[in-house]
N, C-alpha and C. Protein backbone atom coordinates (compact mmCIF):
# COMPACT_ATOMS: atom_id res chain seq x y z
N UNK A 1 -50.80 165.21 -56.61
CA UNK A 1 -51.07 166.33 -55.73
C UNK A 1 -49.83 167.15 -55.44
N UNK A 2 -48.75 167.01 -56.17
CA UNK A 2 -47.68 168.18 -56.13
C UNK A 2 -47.82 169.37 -56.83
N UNK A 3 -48.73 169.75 -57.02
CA UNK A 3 -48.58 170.53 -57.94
C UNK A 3 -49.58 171.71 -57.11
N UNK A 4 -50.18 171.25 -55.49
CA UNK A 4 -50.45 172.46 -54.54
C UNK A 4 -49.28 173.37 -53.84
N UNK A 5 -48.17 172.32 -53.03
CA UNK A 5 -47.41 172.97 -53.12
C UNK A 5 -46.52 173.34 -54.22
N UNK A 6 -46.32 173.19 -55.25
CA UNK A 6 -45.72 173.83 -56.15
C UNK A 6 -46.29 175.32 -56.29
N UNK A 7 -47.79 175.37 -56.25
CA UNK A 7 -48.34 176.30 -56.62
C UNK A 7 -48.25 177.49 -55.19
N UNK A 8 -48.33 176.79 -53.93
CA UNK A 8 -48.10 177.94 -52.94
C UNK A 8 -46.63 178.57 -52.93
N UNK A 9 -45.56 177.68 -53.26
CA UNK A 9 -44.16 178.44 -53.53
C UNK A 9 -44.17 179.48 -54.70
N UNK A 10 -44.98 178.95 -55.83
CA UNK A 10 -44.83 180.69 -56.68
C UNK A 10 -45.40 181.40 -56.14
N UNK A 11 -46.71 181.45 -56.03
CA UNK A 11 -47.71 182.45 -54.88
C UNK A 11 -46.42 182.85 -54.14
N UNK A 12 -45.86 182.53 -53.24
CA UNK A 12 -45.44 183.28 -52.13
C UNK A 12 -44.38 183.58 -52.70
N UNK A 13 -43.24 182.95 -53.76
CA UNK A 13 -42.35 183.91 -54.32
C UNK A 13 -42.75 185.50 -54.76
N UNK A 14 -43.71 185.24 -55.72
CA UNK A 14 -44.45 186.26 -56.37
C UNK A 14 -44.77 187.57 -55.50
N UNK A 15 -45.35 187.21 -54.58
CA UNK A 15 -46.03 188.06 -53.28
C UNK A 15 -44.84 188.64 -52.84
N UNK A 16 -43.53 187.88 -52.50
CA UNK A 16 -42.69 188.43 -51.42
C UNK A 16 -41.66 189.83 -52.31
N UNK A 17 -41.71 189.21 -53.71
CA UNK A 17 -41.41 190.83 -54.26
C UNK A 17 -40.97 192.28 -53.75
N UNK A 18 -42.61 192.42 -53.73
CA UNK A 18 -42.53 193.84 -53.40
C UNK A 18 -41.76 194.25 -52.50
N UNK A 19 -41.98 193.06 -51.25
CA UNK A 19 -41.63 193.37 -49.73
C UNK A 19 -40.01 193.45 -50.48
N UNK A 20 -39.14 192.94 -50.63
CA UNK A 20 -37.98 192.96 -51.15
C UNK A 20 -37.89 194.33 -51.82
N UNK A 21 -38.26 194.70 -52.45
CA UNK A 21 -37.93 195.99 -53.37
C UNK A 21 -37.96 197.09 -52.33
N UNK A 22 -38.98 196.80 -51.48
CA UNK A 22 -39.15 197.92 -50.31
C UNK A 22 -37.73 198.40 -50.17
N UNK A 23 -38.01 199.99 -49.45
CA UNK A 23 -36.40 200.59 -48.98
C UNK A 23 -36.32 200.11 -47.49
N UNK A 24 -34.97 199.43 -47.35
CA UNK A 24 -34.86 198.77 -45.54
C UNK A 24 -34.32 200.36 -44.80
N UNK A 25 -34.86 200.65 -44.03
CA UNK A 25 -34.15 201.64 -43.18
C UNK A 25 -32.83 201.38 -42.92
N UNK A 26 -32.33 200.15 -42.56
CA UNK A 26 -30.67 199.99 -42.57
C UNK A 26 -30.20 200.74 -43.54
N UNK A 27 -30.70 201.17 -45.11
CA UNK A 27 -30.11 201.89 -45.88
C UNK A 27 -30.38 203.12 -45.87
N UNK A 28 -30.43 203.67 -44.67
CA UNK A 28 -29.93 205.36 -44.42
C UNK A 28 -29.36 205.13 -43.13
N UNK A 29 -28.50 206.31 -43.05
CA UNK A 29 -27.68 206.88 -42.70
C UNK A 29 -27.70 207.82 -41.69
N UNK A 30 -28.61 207.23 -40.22
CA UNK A 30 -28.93 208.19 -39.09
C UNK A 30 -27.73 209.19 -38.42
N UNK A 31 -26.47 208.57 -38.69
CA UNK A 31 -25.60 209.28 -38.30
C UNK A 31 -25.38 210.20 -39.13
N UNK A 32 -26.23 211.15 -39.99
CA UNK A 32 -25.37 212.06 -41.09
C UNK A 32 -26.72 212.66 -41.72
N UNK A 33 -27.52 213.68 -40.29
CA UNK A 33 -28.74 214.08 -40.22
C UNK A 33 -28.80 215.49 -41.34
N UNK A 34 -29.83 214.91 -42.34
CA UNK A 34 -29.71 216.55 -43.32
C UNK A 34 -30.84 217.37 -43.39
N UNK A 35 -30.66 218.76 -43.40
CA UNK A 35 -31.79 219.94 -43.53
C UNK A 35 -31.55 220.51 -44.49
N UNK A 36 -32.62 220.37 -45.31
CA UNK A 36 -32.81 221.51 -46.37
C UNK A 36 -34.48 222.41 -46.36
N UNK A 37 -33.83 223.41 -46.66
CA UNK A 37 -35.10 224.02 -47.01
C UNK A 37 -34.82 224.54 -48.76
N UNK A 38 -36.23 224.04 -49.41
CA UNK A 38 -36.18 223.99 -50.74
C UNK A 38 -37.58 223.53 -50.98
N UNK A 39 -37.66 224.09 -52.58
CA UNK A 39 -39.03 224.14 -52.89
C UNK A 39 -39.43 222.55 -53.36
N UNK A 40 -40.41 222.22 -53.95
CA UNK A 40 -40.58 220.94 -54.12
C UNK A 40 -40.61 220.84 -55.99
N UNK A 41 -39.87 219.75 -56.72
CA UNK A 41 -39.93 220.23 -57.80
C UNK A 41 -41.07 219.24 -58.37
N UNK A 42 -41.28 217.85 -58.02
CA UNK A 42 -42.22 217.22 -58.14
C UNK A 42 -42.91 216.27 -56.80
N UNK A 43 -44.07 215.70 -56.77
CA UNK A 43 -44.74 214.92 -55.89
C UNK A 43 -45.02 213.68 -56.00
N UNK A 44 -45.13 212.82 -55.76
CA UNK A 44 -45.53 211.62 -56.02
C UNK A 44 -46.93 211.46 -54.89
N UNK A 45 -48.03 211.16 -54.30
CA UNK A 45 -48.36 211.14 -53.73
C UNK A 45 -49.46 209.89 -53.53
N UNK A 46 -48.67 209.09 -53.05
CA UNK A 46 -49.05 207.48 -53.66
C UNK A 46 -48.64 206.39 -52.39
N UNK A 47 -49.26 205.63 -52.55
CA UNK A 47 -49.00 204.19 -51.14
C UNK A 47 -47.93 203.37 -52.32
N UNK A 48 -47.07 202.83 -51.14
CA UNK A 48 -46.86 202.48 -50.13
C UNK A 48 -46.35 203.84 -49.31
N UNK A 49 -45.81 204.77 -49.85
CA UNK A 49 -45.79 205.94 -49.32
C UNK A 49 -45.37 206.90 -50.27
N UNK A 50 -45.72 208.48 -49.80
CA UNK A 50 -45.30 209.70 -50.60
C UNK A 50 -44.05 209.97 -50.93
N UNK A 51 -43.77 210.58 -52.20
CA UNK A 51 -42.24 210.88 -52.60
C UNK A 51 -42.37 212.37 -53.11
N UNK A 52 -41.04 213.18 -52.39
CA UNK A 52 -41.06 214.32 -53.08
C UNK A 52 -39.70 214.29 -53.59
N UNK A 53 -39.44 214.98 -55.19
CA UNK A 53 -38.27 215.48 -55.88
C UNK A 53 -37.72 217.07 -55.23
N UNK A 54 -36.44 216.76 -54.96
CA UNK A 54 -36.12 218.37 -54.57
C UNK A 54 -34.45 218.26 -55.52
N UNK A 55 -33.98 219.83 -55.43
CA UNK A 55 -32.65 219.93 -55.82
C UNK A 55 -31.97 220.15 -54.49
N UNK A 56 -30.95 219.83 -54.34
CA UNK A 56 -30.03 219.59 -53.08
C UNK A 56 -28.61 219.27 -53.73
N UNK A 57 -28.03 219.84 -53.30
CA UNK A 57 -26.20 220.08 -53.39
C UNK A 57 -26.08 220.01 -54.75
N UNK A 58 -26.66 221.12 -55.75
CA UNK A 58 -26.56 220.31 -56.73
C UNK A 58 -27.31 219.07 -58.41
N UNK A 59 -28.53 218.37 -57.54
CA UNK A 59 -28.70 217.41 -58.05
C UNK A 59 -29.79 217.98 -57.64
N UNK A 60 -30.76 216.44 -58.32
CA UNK A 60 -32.02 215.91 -58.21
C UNK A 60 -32.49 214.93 -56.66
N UNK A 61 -33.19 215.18 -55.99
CA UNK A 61 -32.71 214.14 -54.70
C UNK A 61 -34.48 213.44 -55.17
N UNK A 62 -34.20 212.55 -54.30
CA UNK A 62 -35.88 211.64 -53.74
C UNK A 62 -35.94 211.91 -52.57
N UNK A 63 -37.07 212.18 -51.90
CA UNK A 63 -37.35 212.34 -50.99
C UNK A 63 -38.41 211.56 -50.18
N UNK A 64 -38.10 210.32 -49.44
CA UNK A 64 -39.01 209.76 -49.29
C UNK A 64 -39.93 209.91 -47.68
N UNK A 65 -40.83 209.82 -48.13
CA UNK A 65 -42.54 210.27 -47.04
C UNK A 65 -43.03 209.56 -46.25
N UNK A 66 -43.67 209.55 -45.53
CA UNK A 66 -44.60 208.72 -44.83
C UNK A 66 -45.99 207.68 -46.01
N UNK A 67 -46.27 206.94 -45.41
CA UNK A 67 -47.65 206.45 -46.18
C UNK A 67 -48.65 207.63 -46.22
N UNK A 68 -49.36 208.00 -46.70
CA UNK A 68 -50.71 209.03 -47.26
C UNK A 68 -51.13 209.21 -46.12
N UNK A 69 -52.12 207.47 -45.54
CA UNK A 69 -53.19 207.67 -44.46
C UNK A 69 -52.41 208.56 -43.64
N UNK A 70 -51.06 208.09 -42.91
CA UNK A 70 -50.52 208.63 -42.20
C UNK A 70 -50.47 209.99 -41.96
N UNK A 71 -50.12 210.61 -42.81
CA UNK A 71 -49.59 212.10 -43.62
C UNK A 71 -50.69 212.84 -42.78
N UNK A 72 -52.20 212.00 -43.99
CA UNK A 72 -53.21 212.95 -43.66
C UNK A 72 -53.86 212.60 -42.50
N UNK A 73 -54.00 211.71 -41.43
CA UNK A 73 -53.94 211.74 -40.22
C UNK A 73 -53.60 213.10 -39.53
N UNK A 74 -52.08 212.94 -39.59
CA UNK A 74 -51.57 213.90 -38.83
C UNK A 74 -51.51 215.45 -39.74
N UNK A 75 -51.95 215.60 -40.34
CA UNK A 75 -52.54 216.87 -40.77
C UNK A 75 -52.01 217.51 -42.41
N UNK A 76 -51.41 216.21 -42.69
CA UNK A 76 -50.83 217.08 -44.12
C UNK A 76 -51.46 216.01 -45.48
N UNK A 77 -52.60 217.31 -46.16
CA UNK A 77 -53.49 216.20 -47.30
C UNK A 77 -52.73 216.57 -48.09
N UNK A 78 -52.92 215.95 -49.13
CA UNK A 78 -52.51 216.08 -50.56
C UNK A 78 -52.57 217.17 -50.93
N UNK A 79 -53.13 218.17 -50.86
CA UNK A 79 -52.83 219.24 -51.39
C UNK A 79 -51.81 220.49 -51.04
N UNK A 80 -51.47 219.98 -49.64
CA UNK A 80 -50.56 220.69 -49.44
C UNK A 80 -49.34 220.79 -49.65
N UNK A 81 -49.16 219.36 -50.49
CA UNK A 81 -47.95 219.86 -51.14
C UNK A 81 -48.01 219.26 -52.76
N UNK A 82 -47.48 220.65 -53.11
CA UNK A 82 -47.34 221.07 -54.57
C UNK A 82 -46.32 221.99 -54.55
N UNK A 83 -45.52 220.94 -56.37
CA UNK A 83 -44.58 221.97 -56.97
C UNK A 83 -44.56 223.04 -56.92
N UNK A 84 -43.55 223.65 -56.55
CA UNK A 84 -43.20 224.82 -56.18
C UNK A 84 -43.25 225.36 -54.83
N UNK A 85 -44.21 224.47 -54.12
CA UNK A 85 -44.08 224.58 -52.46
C UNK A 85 -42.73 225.07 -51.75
N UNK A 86 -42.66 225.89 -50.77
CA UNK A 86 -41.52 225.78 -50.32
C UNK A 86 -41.44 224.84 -49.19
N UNK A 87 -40.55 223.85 -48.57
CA UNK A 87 -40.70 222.97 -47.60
C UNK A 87 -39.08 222.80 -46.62
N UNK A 88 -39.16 222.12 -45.46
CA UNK A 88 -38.23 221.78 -44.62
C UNK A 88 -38.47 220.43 -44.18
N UNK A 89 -37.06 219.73 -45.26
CA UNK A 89 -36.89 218.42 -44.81
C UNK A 89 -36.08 218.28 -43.93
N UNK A 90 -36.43 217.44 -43.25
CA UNK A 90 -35.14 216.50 -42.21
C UNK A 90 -35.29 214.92 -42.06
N UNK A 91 -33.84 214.73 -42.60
CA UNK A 91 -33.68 213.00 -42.69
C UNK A 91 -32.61 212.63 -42.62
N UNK A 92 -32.63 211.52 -43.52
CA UNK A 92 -30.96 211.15 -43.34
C UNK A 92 -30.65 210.26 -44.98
N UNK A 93 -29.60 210.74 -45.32
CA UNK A 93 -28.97 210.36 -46.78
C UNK A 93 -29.26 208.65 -46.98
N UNK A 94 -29.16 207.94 -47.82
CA UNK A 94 -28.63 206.93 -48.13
C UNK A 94 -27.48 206.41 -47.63
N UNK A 95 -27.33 205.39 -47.15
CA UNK A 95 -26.05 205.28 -47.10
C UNK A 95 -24.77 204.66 -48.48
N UNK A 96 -25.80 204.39 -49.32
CA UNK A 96 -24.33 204.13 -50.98
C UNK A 96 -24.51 205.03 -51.62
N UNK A 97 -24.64 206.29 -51.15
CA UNK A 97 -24.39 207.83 -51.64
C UNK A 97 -25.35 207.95 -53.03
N UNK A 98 -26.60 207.00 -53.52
CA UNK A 98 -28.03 207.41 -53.99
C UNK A 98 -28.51 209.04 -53.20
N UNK A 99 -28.97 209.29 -54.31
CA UNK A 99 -29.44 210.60 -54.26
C UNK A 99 -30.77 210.80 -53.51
N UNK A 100 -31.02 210.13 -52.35
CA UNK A 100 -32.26 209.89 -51.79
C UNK A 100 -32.45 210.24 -50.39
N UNK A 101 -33.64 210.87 -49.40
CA UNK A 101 -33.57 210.72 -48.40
C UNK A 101 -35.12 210.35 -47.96
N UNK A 102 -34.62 209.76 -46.09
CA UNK A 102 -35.43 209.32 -45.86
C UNK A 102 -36.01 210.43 -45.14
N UNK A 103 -36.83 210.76 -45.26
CA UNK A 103 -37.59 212.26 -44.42
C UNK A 103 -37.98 211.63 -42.86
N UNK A 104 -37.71 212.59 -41.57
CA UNK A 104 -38.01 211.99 -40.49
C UNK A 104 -39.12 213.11 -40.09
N UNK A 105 -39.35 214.42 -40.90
CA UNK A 105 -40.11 215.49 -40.52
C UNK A 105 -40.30 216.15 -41.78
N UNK A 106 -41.14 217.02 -42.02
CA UNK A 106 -41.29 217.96 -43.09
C UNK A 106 -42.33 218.62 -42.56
N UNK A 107 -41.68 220.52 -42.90
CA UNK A 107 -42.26 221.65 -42.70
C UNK A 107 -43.01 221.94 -43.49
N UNK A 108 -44.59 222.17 -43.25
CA UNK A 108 -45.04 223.09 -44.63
C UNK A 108 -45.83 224.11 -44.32
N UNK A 109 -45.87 225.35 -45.14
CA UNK A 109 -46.89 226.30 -43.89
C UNK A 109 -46.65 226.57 -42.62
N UNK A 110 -44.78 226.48 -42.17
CA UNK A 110 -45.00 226.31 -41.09
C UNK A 110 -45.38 225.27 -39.95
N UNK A 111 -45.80 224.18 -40.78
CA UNK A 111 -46.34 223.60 -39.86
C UNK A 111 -45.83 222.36 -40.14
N UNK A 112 -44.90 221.56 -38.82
CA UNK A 112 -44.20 220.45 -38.57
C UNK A 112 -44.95 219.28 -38.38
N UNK A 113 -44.62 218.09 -39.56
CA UNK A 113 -45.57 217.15 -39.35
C UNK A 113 -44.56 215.83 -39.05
N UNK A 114 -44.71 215.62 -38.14
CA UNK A 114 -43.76 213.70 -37.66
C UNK A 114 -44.10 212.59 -38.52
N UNK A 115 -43.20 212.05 -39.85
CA UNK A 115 -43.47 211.20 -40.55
C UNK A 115 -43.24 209.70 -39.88
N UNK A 116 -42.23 209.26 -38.98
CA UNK A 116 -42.49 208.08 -38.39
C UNK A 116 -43.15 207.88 -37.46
């Protein structure tokens, strides 16, 4: 009968994955708050949460979103944002200088939606 727990330790190795890959908020950078306004060059619009591509200083950034339900809860569906959109992020960088942010708001239409 070793071979149940054997089998619940891969199970739960296996499982705990994702949670690991997840982005920890410790890895941004609240002290070093950024605004851009810029169009959107691609979308991701997907759970565990939404990602938008923008250009910023330069580069290619990630832009990371709230979960969907969330989004569209508070009033922003999927369709409102699309390439070429123009938008207003506010977040905060990475902190090992990855080209990524964590969005704490985004403008669209005008209209300010609270991602946490």
């Amino acid at each position: 009968m070793k071979i149940k727990p054997l089998l619940c330790s891969i199970v739960l190795a296996v499982s705990a994955g994702p949670v690991w890959a997840h982005h920890g908020w410790s890895s941004y950078d609240a002290d070093k708050p950024i605004k851009v306004e810029t169009a959107v060059v691609d979308v991701q619009y997907r759970n565990p949460h939404a990602e938008l591509d923008i250009d910023y200083q330069g580069n290619r950034w990630d832009v990371i979103l709230a979960p969907t339900r969330r989004m569209e809860s508070r009033g922003l569906p999927k369709d409102a944002l699309t390439v070429g959109k123009n938008v207003i992020i506010e977040g905060y960088p990475r902190r090992d200088g990855a080209h990524e942010i964590r969005a704490e708001r985004i403008t669209v239409d005008g209209k300010t939606i609270e991602l946490r």
